[in-house]
Protein backbone atom coordinates (compact mmCIF):
# COMPACT_ATOMS: atom_id res chain seq x y z
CA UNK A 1 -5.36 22.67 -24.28
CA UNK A 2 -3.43 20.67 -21.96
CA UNK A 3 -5.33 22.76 -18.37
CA UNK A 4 -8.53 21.96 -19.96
CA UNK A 5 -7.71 18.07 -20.19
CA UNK A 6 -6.04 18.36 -17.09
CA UNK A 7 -9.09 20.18 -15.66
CA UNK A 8 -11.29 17.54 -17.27
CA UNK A 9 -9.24 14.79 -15.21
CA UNK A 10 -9.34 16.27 -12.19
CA UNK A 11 -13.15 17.23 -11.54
CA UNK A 12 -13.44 13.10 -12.82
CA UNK A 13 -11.40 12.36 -10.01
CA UNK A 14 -13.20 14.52 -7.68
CA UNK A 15 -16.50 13.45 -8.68
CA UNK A 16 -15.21 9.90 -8.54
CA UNK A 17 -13.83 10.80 -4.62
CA UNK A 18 -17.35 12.27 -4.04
CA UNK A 19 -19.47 9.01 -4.84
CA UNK A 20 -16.72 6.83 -2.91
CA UNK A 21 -17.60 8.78 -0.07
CA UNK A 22 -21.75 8.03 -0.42
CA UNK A 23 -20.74 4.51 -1.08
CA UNK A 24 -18.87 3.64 2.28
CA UNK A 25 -21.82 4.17 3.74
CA UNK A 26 -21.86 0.72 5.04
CA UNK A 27 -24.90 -1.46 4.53
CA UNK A 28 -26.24 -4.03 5.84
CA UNK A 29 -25.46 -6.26 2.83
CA UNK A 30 -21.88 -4.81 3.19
CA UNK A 31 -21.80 -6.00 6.22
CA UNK A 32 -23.34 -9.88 5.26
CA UNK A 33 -20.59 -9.69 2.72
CA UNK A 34 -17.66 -8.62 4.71
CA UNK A 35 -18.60 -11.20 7.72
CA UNK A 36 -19.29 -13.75 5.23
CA UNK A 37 -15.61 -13.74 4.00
CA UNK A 38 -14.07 -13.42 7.32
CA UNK A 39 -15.89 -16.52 8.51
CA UNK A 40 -15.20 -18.56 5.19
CA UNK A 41 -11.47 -17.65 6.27
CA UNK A 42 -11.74 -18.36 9.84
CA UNK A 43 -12.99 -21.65 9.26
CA UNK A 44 -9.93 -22.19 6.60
CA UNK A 45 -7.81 -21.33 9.47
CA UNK A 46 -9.77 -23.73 11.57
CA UNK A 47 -8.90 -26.66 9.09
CA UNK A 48 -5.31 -25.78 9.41
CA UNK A 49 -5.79 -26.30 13.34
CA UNK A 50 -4.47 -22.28 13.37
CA UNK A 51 -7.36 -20.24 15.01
CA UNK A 52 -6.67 -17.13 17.11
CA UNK A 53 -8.85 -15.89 19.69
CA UNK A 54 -8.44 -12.24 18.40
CA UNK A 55 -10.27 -13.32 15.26
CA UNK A 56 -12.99 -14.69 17.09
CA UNK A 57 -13.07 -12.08 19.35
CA UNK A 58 -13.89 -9.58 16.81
CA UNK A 59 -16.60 -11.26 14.77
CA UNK A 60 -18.45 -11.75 18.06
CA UNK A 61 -17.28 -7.62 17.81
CA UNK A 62 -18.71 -7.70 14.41
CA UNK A 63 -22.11 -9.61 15.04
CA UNK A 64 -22.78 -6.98 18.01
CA UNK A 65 -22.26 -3.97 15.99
CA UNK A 66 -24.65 -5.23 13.48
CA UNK A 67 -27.35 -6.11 16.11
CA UNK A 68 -26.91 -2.57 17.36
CA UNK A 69 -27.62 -1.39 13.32
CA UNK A 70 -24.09 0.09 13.13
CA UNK A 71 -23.07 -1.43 10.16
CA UNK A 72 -20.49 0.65 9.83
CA UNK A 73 -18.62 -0.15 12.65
CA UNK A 74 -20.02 -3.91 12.10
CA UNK A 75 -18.53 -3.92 8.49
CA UNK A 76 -14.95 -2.61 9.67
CA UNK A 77 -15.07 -5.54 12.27
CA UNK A 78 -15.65 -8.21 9.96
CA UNK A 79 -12.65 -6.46 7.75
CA UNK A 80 -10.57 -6.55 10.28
CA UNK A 81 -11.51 -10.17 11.08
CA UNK A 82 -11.20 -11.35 7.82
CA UNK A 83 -7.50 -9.80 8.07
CA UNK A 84 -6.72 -11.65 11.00
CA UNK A 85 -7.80 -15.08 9.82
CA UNK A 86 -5.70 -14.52 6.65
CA UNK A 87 -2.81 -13.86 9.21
CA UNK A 88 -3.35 -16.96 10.74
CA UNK A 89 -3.67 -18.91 7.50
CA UNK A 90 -0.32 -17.55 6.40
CA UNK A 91 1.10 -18.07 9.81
CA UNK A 92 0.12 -21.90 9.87
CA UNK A 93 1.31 -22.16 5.95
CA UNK A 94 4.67 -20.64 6.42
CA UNK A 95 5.63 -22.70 10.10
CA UNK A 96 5.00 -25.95 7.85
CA UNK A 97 8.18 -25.71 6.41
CA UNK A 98 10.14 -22.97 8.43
CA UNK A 99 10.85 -25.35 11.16
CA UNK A 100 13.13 -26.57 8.97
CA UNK A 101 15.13 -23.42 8.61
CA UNK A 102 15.71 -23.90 12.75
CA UNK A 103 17.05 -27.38 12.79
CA UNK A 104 20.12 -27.85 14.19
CA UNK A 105 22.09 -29.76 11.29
């Protein structure tokens, strides 16, 4: 009884694993999404006076792939953007107070 549960569970898993695999399939509306996020939190990071280049690098990065119609490659970009702005966000949220830490008392 328990191999045919455990059977059960695992061809769920693999049919799960199959159909993540035709959704990453990036679409355009992926991509729309993905840049849309990494721009809301480059712009946070702009209010915090805490942009890096990098991030704007790659959603110029981003924008081209998705010009080109990879949207894979367009969707990743804005990912990684969106990664890098959050970086910077934590970056300018943390050196508010650790300057503190390197006083000289």
């Amino acid at each position: 009884m328990r191999i045919k549960k455990l059977t059960s569970v695992l061809s769920l898993v693999l049919l799960a694993a199959g159909a993540t695999c035709v959704i990453a399939a990036g679409s355009e509306d992926d991509f729309k999404a993905a840049y849309a996020a990494a721009d809301a939190a480059n712009k946070e990071a702009g209010k915090l006076r805490n942009q890096w280049t990098t991030t704007a690098a790659t959603l110029a990065a981003a924008k081209k792939s998705a010009d080109a119609g990879d949207f894979d490659k367009a969707t990743a970009s804005a990912k990684e953007a969106e990664a890098l702005a959050k970086a910077s966000i934590f970056q300018a949220t943390s050196e508010k107070t650790r300057w503190k830490d390197l006083e000289i008392r």
